[in-house]
C-alpha atoms as a PDB file:
ATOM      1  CA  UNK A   1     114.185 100.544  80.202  1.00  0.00           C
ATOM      2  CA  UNK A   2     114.341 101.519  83.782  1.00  0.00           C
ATOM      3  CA  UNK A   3     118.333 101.786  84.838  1.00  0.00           C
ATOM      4  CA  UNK A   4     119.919 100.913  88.171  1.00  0.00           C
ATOM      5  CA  UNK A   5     120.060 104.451  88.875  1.00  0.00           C
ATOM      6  CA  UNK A   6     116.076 104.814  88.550  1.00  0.00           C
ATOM      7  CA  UNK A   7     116.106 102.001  90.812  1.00  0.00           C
ATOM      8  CA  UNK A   8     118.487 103.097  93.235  1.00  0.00           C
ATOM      9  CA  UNK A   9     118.530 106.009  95.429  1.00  0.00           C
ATOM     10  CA  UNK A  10     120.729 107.434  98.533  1.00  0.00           C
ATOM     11  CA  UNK A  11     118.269 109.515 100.875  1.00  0.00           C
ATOM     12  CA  UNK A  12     120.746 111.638 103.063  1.00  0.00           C
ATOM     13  CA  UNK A  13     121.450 115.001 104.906  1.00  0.00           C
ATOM     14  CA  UNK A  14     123.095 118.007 103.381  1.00  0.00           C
ATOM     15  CA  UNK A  15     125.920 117.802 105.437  1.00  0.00           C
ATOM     16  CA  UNK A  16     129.083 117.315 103.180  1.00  0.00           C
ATOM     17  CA  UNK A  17     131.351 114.054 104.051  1.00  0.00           C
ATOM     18  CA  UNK A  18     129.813 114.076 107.608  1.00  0.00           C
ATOM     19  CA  UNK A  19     127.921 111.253 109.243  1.00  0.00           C
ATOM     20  CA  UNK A  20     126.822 108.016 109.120  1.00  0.00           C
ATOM     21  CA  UNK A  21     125.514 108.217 105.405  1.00  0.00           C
ATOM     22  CA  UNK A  22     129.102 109.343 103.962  1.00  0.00           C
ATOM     23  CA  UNK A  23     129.774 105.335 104.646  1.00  0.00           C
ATOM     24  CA  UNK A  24     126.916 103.975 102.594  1.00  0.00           C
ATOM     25  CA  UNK A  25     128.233 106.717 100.202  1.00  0.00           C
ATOM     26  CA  UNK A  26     131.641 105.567 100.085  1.00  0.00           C
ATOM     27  CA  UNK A  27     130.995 102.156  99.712  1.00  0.00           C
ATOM     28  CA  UNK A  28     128.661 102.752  96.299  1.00  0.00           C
ATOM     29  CA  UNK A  29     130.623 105.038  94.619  1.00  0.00           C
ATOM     30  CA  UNK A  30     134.050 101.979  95.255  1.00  0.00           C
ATOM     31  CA  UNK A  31     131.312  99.395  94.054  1.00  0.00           C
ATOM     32  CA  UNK A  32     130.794 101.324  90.903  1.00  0.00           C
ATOM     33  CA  UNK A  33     126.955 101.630  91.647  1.00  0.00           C
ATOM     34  CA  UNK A  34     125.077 104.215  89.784  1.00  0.00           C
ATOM     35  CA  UNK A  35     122.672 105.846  92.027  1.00  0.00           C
ATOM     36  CA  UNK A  36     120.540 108.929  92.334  1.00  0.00           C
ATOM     37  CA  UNK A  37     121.189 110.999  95.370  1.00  0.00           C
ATOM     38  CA  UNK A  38     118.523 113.085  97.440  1.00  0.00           C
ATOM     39  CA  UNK A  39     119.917 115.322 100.122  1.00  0.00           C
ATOM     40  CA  UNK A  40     117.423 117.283 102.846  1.00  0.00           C
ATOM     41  CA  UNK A  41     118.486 121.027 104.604  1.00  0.00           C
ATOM     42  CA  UNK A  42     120.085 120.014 107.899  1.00  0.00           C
ATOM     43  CA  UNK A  43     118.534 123.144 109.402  1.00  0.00           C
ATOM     44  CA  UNK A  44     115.520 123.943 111.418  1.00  0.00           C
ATOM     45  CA  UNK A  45     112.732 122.038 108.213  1.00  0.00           C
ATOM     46  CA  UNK A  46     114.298 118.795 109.443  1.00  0.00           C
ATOM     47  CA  UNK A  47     111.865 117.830 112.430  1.00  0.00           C
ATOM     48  CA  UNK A  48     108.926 118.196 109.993  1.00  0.00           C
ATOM     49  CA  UNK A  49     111.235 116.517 107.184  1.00  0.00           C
ATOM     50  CA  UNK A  50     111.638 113.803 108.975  1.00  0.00           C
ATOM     51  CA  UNK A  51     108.376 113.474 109.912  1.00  0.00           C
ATOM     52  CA  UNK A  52     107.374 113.832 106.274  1.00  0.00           C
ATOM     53  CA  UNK A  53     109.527 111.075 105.573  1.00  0.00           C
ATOM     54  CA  UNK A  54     108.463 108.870 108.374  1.00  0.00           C
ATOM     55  CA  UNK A  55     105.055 109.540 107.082  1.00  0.00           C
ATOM     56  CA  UNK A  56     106.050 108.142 103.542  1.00  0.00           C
ATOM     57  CA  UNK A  57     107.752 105.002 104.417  1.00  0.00           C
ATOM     58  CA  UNK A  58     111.406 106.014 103.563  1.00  0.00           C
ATOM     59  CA  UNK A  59     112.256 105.919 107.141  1.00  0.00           C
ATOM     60  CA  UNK A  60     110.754 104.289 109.987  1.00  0.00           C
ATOM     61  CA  UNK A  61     113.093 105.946 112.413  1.00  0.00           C
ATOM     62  CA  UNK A  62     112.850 109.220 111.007  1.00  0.00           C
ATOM     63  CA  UNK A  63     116.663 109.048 110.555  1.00  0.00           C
ATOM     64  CA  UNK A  64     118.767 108.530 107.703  1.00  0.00           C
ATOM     65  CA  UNK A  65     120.492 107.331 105.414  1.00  0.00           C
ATOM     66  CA  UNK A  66     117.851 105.613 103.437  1.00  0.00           C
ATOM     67  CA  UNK A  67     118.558 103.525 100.310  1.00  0.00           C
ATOM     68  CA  UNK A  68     115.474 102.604  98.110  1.00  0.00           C
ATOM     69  CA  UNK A  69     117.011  99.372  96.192  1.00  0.00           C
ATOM     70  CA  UNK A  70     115.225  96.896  94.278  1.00  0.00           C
ATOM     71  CA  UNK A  71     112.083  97.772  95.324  1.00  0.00           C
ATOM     72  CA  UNK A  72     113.118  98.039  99.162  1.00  0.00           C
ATOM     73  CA  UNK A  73     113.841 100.350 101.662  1.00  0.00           C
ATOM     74  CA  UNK A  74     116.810  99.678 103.523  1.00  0.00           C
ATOM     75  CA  UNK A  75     117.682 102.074 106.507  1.00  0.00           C
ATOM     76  CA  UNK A  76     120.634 101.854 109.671  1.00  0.00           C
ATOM     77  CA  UNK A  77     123.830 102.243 107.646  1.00  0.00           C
ATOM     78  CA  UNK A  78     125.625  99.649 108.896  1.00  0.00           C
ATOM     79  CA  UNK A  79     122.845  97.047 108.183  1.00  0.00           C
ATOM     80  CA  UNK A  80     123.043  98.556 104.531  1.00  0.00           C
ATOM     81  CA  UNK A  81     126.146  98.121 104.482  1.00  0.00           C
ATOM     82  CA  UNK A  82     126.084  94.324 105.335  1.00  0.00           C
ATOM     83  CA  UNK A  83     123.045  94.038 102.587  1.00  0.00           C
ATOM     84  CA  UNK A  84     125.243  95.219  99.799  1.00  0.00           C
ATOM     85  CA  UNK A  85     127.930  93.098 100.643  1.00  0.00           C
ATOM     86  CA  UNK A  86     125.774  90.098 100.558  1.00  0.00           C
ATOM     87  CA  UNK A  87     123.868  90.957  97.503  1.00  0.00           C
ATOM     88  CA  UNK A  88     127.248  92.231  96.068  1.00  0.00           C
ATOM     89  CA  UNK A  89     128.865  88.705  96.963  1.00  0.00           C
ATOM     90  CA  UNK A  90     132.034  90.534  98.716  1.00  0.00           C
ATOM     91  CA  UNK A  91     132.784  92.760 100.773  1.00  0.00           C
ATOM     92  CA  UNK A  92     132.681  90.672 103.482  1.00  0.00           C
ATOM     93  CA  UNK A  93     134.391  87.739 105.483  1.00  0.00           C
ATOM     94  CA  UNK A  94     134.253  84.879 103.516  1.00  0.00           C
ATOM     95  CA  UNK A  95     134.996  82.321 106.569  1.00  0.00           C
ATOM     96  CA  UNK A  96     132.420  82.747 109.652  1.00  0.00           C
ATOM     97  CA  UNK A  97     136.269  83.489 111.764  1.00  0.00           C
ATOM     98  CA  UNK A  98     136.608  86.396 109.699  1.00  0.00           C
ATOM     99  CA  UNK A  99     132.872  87.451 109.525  1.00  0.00           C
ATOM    100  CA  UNK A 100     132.989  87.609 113.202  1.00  0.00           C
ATOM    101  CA  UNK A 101     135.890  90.268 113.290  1.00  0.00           C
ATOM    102  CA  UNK A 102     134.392  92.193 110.438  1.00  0.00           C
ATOM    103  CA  UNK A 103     130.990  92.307 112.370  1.00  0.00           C
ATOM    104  CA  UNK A 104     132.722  92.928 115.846  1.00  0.00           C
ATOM    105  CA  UNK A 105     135.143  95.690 114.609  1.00  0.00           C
ATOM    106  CA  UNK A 106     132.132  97.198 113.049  1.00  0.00           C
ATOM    107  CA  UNK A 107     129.987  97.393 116.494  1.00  0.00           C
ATOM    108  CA  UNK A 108     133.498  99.097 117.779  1.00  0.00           C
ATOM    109  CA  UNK A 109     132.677 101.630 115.058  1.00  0.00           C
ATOM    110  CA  UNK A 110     128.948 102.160 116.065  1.00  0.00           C
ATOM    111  CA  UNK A 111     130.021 102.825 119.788  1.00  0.00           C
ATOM    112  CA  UNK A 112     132.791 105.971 118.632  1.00  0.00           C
ATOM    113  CA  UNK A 113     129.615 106.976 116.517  1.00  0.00           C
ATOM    114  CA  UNK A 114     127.338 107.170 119.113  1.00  0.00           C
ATOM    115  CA  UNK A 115     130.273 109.291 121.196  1.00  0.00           C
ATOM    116  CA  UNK A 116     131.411 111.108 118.106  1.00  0.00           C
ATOM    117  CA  UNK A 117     127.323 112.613 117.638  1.00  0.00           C
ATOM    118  CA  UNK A 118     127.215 113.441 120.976  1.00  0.00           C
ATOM    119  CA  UNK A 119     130.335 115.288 121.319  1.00  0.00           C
ATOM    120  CA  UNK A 120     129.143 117.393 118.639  1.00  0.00           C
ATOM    121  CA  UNK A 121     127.647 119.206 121.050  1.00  0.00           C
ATOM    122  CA  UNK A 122     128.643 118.431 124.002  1.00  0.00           C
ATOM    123  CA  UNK A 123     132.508 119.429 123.309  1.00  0.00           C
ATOM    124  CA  UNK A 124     134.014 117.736 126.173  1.00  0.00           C
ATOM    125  CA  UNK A 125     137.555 117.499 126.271  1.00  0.00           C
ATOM    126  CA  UNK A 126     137.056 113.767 127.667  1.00  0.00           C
ATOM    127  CA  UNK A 127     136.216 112.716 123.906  1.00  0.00           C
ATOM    128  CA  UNK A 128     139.111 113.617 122.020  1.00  0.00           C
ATOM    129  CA  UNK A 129     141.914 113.068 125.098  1.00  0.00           C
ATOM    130  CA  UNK A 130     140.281 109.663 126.461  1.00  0.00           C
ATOM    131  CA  UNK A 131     138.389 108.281 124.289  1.00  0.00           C
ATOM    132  CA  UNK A 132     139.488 108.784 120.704  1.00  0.00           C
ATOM    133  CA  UNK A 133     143.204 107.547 120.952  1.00  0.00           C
ATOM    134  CA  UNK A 134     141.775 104.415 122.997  1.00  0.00           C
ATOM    135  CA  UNK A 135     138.818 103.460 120.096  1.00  0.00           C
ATOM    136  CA  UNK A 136     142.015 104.027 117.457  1.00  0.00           C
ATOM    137  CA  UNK A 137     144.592 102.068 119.682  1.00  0.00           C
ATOM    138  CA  UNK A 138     141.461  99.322 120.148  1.00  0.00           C
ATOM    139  CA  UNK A 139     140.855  99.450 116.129  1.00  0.00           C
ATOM    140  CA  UNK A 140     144.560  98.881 115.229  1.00  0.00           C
ATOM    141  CA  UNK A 141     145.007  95.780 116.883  1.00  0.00           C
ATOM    142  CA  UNK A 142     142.307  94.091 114.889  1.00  0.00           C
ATOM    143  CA  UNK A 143     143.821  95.810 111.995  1.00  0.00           C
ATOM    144  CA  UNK A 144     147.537  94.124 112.344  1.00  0.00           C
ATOM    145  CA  UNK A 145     145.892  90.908 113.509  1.00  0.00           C
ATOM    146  CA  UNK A 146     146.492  90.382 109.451  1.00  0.00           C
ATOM    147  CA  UNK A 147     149.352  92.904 108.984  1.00  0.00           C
ATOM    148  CA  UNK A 148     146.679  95.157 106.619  1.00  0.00           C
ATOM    149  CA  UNK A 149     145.936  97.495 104.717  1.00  0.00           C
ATOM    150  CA  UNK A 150     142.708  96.413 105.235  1.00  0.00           C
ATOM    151  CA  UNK A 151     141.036  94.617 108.384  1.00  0.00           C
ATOM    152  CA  UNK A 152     141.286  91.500 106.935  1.00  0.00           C
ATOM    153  CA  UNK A 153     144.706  91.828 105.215  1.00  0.00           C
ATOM    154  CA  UNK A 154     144.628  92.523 101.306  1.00  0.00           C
ATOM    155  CA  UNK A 155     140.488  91.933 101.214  1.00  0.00           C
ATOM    156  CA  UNK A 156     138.264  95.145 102.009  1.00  0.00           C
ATOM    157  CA  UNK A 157     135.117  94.542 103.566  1.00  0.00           C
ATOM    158  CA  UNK A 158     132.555  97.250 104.373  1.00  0.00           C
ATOM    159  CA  UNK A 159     133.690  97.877 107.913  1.00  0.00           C
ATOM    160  CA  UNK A 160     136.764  99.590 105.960  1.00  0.00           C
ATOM    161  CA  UNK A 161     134.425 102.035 104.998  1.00  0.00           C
ATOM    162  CA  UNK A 162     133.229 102.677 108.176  1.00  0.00           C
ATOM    163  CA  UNK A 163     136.734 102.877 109.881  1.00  0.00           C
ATOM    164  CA  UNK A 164     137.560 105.276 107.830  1.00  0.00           C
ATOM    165  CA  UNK A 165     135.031 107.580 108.387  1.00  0.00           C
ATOM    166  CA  UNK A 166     135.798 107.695 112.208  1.00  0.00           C
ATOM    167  CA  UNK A 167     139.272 108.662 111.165  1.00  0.00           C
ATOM    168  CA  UNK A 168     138.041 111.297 108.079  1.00  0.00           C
ATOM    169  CA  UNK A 169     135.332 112.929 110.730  1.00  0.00           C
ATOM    170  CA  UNK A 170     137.333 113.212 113.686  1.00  0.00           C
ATOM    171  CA  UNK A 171     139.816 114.978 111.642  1.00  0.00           C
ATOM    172  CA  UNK A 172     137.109 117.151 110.577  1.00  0.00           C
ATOM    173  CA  UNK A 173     136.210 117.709 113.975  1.00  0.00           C
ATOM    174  CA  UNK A 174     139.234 118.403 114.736  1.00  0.00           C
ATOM    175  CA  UNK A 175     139.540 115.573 117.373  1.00  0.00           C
ATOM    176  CA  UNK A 176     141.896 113.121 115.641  1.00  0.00           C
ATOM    177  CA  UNK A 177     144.994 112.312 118.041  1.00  0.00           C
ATOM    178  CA  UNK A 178     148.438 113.481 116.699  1.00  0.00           C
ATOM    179  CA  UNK A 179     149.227 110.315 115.729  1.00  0.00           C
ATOM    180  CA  UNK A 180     147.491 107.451 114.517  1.00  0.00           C
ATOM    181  CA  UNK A 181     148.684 103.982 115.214  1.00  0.00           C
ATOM    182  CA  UNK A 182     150.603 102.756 112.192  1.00  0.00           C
ATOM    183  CA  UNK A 183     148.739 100.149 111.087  1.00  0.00           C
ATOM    184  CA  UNK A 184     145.669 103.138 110.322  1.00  0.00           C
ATOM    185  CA  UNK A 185     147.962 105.122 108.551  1.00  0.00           C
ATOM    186  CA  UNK A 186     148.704 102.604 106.402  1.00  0.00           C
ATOM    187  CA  UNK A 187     144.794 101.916 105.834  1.00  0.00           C
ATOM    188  CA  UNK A 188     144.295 104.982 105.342  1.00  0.00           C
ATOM    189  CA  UNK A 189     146.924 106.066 102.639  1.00  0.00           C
ATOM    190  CA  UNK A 190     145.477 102.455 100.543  1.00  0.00           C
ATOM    191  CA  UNK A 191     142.096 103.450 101.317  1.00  0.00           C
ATOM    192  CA  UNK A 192     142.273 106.989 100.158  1.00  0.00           C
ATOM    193  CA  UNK A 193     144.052 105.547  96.590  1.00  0.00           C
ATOM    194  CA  UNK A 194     141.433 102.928  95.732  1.00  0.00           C
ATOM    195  CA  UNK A 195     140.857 104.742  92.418  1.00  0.00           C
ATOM    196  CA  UNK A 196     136.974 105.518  92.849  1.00  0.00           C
ATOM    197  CA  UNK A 197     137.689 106.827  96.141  1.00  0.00           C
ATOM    198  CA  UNK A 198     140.842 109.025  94.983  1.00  0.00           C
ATOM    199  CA  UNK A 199     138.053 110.396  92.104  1.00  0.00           C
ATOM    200  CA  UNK A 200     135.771 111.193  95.054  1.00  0.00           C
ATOM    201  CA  UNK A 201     137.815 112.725  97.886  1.00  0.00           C
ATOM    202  CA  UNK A 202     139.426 114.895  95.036  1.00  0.00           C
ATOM    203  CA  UNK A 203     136.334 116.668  93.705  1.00  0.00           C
ATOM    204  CA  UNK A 204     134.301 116.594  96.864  1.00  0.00           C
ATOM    205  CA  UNK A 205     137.470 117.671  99.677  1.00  0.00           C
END
């Protein structure tokens, strides 16, 4: 009999806790989904990787992450993200009030993304003086909106996972301000002991 882990499986690059897919990640391993995982050289076989995969239906972008579920391919992590939680029946808002901050907060995150990629190599100072501590100090007010951990007080949603990726991969970048408004630190410290998450950072830091 076919398992959910024959059914399930997280298309990404070989780039450690890096990126975009480390989200999806995140969030599967907290669910307690079994999947299969299928990583690809970020090196200079990508182009015709991608292509290759582009050519195969796992992407239609030619980006990933992908996620073959239930007989679909679902790409754009975010979008994943909100698919899960749907199919999952949490993660989310449950009233369309708190929906709408989950769903804004989240676009918040996909702007630092798009400046986080860039400035990989782009390295301007502007990045981590400007903009960083603003997208944090922009973040933490929706976070104490409902005095935390979480966004949405004791309830995480998948923009949690998201959010704290920004703050995991700017510290990797070594962009991260000094110091973090309080209400992140606090998300972060709760995050980072959610007991599938603890399991993961500590055999994969």
């Amino acid at each position: 009999m076919a398992t959910i882990k024959d059914l399930l499986v997280y298309h990404y690059l070989d780039i450690g806790r890096l990126g975009r897919g480390e989200v999806v990640n995140l969030f599967l391993k907290d669910a307690g989904i079994e999947f299969k995982t299928v990583l690809y050289p970020w090196d200079a076989t990508w182009p015709q990787q991608s292509e290759t995969l582009k050519n195969q239906g796992l992407t239609r972008t030619g980006k990933l992450p992908a996620l073959e579920y239930k007989g679909q391919i679902l790409i754009q992590h975010i979008p994943i993200l909100r698919y899960l939680a749907r199919d999952l029946g949490g993660y989310d808002g449950k009233t369309s009030q708190e929906k709408y901050v989950v769903d804004a907060v989240s676009d918040i995150y996909i702007d630092w993304r798009s400046k986080w990629a860039a400035n990989l190599s782009e390295k301007k100072p502007e990045y981590k003086d400007k903009y960083v501590p603003g997208y944090y100090s922009l973040v933490a007010q929706y976070y104490s909106d409902f005095e935390g951990p979480y966004l949405l007080g004791d309830k995480i949603t998948y923009v949690d996972f998201a959010i704290y990726q920004s703050i995991d991969n700017d510290r990797r970048t070594g962009t991260l301000p000094s110091v973090l408004p309080e209400a992140l630190l606090k998300f972060k410290e709760v995050f980072e002991k959610r007991p599938r998450i603890a399991d993961y950072i500590k055999q994969n830091e």
